[in-house]
PDB file of N, CA and C in Angstrom:
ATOM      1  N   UNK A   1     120.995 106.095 107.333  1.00  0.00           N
ATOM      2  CA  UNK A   1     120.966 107.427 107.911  1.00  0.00           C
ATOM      3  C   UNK A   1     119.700 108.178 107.528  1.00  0.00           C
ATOM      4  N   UNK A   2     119.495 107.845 106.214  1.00  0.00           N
ATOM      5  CA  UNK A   2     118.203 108.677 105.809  1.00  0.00           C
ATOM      6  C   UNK A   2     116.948 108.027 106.835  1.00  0.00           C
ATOM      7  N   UNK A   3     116.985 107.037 107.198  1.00  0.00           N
ATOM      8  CA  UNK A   3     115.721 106.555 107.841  1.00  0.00           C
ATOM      9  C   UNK A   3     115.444 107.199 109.352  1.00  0.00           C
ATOM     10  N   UNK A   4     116.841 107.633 110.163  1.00  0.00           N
ATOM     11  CA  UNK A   4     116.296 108.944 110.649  1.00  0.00           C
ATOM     12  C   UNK A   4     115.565 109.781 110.699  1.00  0.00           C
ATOM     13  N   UNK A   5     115.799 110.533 109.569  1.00  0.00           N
ATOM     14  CA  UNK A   5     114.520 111.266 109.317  1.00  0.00           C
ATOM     15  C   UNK A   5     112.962 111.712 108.735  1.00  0.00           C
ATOM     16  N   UNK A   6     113.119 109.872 109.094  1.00  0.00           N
ATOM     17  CA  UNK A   6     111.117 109.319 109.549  1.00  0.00           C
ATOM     18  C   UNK A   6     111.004 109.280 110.700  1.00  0.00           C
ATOM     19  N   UNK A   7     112.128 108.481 111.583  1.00  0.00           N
ATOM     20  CA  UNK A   7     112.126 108.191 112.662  1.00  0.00           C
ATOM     21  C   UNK A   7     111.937 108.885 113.855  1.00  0.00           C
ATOM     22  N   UNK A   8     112.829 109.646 113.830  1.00  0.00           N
ATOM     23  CA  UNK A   8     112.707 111.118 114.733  1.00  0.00           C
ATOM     24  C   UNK A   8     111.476 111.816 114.745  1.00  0.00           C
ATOM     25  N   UNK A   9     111.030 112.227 113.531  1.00  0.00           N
ATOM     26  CA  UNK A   9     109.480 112.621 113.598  1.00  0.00           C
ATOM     27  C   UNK A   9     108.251 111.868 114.226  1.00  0.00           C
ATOM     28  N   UNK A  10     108.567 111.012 113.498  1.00  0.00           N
ATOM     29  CA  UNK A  10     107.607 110.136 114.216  1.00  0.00           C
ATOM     30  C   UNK A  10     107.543 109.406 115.539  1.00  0.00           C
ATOM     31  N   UNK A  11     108.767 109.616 115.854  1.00  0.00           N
ATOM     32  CA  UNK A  11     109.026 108.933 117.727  1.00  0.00           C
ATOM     33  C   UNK A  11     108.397 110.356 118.334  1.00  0.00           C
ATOM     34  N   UNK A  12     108.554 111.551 117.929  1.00  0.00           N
ATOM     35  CA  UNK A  12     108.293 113.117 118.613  1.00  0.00           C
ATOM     36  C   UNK A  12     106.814 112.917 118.513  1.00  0.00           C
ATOM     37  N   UNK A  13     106.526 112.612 117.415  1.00  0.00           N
ATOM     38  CA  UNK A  13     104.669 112.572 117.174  1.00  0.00           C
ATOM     39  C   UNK A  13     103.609 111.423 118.179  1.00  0.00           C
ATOM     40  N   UNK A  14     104.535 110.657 118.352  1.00  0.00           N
ATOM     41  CA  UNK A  14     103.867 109.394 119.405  1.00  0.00           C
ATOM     42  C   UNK A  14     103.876 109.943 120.576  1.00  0.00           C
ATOM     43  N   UNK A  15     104.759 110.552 121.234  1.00  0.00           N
ATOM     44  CA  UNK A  15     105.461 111.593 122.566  1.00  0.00           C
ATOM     45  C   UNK A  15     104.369 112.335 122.423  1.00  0.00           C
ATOM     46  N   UNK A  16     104.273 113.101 121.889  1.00  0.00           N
ATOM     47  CA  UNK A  16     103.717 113.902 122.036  1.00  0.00           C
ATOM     48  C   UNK A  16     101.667 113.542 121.958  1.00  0.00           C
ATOM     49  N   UNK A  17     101.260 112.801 121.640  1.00  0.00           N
ATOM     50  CA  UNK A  17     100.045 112.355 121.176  1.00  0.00           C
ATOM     51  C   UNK A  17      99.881 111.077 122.985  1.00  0.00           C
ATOM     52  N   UNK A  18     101.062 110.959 123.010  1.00  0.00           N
ATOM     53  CA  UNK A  18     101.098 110.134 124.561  1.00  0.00           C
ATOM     54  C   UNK A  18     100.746 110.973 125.593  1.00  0.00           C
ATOM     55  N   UNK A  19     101.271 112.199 125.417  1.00  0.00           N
ATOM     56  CA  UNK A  19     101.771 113.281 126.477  1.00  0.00           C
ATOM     57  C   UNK A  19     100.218 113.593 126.540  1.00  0.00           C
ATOM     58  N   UNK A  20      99.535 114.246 125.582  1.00  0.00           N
ATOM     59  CA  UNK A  20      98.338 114.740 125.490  1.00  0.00           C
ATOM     60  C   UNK A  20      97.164 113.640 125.551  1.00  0.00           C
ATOM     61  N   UNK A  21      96.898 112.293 125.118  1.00  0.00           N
ATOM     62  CA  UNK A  21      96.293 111.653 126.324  1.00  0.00           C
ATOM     63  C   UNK A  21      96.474 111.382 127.693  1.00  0.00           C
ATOM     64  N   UNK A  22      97.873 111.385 128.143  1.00  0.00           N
ATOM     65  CA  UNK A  22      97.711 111.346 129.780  1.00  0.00           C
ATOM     66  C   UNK A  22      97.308 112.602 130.064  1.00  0.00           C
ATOM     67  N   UNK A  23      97.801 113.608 129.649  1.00  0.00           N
ATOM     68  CA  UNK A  23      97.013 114.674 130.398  1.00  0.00           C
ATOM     69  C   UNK A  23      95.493 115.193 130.213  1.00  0.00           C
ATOM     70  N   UNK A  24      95.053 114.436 129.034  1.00  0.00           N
ATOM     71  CA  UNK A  24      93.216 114.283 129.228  1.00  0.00           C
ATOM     72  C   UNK A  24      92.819 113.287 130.021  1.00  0.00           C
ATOM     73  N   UNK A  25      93.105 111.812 130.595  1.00  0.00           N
ATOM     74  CA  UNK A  25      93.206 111.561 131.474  1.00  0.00           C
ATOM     75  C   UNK A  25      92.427 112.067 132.652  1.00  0.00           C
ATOM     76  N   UNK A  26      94.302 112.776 133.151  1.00  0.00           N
ATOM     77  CA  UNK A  26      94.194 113.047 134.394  1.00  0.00           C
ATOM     78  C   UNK A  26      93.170 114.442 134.279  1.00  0.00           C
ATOM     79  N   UNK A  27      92.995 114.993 133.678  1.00  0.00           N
ATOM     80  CA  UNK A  27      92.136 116.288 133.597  1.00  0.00           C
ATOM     81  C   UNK A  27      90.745 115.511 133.420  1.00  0.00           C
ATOM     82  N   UNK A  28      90.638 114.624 133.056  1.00  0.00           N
ATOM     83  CA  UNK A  28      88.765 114.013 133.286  1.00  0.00           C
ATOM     84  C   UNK A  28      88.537 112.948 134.561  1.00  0.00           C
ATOM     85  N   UNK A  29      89.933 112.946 135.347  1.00  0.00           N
ATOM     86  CA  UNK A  29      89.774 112.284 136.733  1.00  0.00           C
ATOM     87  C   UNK A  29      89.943 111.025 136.846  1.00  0.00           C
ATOM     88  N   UNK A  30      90.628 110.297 135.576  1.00  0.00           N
ATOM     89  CA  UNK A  30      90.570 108.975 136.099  1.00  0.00           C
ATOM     90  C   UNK A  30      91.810 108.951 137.147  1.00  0.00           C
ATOM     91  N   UNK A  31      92.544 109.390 137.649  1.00  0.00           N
ATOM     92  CA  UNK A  31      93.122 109.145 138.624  1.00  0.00           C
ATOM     93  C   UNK A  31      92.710 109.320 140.178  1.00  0.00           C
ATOM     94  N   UNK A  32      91.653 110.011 139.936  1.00  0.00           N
ATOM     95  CA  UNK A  32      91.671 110.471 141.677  1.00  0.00           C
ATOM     96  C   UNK A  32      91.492 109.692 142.503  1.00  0.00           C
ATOM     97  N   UNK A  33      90.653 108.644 142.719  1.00  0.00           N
ATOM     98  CA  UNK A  33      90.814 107.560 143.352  1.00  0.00           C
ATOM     99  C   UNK A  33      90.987 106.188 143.209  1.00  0.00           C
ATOM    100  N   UNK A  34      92.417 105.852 143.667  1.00  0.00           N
ATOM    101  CA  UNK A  34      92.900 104.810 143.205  1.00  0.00           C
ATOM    102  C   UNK A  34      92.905 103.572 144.591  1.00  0.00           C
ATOM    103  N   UNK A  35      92.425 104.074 145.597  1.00  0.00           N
ATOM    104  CA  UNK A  35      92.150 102.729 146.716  1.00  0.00           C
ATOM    105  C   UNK A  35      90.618 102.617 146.846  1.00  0.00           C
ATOM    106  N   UNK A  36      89.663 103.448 146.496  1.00  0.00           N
ATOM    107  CA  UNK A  36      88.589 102.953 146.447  1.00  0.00           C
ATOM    108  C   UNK A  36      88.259 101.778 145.862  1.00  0.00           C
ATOM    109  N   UNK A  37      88.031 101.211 144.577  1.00  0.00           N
ATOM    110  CA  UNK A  37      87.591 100.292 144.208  1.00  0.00           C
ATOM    111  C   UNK A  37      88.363  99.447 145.075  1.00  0.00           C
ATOM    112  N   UNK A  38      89.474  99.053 145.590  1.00  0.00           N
ATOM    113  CA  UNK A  38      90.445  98.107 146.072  1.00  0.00           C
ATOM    114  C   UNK A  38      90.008  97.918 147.392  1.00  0.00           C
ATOM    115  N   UNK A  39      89.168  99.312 148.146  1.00  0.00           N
ATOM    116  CA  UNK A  39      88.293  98.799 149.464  1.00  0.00           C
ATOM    117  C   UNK A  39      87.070  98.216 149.411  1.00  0.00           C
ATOM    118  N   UNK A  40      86.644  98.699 148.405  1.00  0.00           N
ATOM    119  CA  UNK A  40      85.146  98.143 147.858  1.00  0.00           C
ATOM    120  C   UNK A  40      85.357  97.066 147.915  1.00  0.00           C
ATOM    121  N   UNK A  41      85.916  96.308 146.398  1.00  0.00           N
ATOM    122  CA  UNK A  41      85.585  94.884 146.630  1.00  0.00           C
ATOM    123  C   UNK A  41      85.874  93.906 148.231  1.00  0.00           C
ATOM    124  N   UNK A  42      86.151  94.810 149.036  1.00  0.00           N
ATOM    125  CA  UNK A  42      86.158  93.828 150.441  1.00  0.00           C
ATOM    126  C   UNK A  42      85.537  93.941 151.243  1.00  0.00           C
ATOM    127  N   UNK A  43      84.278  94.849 150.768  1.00  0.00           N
ATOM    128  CA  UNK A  43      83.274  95.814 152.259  1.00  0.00           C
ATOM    129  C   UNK A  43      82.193  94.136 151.943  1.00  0.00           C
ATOM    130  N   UNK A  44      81.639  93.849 152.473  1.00  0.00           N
ATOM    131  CA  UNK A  44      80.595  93.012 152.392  1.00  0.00           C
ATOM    132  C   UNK A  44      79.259  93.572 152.010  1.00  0.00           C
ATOM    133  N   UNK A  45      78.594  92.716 151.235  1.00  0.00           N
ATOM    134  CA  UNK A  45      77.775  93.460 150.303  1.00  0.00           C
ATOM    135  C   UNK A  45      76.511  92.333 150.493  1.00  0.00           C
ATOM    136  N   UNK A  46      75.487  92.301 151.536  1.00  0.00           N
ATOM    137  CA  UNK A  46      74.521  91.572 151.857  1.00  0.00           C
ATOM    138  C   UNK A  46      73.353  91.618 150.519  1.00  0.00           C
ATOM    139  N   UNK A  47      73.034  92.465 150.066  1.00  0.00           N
ATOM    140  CA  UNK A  47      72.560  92.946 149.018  1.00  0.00           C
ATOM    141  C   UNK A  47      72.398  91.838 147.813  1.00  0.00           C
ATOM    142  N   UNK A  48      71.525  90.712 147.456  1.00  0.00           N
ATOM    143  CA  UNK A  48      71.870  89.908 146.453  1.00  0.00           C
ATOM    144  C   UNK A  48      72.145  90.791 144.932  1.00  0.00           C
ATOM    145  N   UNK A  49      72.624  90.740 144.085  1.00  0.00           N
ATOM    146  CA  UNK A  49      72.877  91.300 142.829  1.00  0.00           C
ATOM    147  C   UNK A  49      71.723  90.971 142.302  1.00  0.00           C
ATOM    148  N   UNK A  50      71.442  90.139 141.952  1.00  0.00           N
ATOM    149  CA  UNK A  50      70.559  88.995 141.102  1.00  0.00           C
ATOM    150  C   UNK A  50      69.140  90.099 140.425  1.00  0.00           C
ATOM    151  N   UNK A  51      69.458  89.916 139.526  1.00  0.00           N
ATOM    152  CA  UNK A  51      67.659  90.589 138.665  1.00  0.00           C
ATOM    153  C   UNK A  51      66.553  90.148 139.166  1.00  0.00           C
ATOM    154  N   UNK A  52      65.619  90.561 139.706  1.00  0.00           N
ATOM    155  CA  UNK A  52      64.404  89.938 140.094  1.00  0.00           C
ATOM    156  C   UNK A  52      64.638  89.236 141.418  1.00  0.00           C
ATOM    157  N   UNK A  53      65.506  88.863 142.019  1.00  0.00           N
ATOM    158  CA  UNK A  53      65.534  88.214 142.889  1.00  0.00           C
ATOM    159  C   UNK A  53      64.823  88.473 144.135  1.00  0.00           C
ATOM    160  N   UNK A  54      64.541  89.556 144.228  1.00  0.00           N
ATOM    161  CA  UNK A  54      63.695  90.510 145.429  1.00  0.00           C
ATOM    162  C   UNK A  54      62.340  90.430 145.150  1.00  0.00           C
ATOM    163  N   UNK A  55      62.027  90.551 143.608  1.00  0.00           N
ATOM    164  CA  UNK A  55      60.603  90.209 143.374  1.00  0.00           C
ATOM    165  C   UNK A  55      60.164  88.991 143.498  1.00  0.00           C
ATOM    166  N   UNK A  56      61.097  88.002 143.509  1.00  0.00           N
ATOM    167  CA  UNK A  56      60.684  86.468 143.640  1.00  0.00           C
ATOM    168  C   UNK A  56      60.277  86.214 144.866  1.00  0.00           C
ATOM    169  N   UNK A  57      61.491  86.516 145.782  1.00  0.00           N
ATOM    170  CA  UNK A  57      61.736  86.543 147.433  1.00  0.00           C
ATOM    171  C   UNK A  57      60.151  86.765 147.905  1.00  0.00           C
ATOM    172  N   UNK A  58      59.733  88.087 147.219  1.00  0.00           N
ATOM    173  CA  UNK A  58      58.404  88.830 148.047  1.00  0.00           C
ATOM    174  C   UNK A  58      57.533  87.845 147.466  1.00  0.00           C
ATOM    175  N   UNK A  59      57.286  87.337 146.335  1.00  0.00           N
ATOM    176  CA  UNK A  59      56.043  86.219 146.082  1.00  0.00           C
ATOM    177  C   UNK A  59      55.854  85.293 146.813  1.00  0.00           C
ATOM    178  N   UNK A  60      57.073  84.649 147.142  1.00  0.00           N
ATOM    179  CA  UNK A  60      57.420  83.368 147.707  1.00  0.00           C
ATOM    180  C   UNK A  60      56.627  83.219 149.431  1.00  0.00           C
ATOM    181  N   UNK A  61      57.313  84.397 149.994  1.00  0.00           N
ATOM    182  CA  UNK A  61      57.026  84.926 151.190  1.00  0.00           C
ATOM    183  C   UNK A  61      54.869  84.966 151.147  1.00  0.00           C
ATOM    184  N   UNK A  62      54.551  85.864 149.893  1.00  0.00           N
ATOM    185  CA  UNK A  62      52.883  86.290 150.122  1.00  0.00           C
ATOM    186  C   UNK A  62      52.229  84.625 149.586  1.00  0.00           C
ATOM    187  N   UNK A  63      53.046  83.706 148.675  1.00  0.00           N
ATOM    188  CA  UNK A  63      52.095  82.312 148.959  1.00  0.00           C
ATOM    189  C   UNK A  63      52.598  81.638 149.890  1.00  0.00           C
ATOM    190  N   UNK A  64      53.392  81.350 150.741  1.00  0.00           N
ATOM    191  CA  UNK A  64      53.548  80.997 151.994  1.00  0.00           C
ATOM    192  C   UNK A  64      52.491  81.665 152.964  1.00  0.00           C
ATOM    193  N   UNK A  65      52.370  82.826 153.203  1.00  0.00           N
ATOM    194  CA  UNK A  65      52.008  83.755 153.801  1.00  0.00           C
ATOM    195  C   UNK A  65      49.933  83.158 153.951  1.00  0.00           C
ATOM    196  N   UNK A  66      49.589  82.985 152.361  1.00  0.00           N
ATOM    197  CA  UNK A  66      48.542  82.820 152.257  1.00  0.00           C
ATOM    198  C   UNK A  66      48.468  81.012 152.315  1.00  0.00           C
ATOM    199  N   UNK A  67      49.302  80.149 152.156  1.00  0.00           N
ATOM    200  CA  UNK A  67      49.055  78.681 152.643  1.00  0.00           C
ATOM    201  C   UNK A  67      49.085  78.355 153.783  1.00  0.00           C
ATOM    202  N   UNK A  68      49.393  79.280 154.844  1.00  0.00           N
ATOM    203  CA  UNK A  68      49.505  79.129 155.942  1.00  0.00           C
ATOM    204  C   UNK A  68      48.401  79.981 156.797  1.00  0.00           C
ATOM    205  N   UNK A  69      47.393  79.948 156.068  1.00  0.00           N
ATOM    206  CA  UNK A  69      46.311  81.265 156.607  1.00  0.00           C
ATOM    207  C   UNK A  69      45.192  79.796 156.532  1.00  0.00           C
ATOM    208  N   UNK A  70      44.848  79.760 157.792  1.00  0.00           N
ATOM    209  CA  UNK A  70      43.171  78.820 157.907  1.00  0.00           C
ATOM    210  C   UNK A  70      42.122  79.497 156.675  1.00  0.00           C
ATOM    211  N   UNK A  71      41.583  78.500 156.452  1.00  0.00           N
ATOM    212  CA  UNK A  71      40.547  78.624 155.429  1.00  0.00           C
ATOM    213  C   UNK A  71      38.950  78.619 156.090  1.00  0.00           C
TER     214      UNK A  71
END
């Protein structure tokens, strides 16, 4: 019986420390949109990710560009 009264306090103190992160949470917005990311990942994204990959692309293209130029 005595262990009650740890228990009780401390189940109120978790509640309550729960209560007040969800509502910082929702007060800094992580809820507001919840189907965006879920449309995103399906829009098609032509765009390579890749680091450098655009700078390579353009080299590739200007020595082609220049092996294919009469001398």
């Amino acid at each position: 019986m005595s262990i009650l009264f740890l228990l009780i306090p401390l189940a109120i103190g978790l509640m309550i420390v729960a209560v007040v992160f969800f509502l910082w949470t929702v007060k800094s917005g992580q809820y507001d949109d919840l189907e965006g990311p879920a449309h995103r990942i399906l829009m098609d994204d032509d765009d390579p990710m890749i680091p450098g990959y655009e700078s390579e692309q353009q080299n590739k293209k200007d020595q082609d560009a220049s092996s294919d130029a009469p001398e």
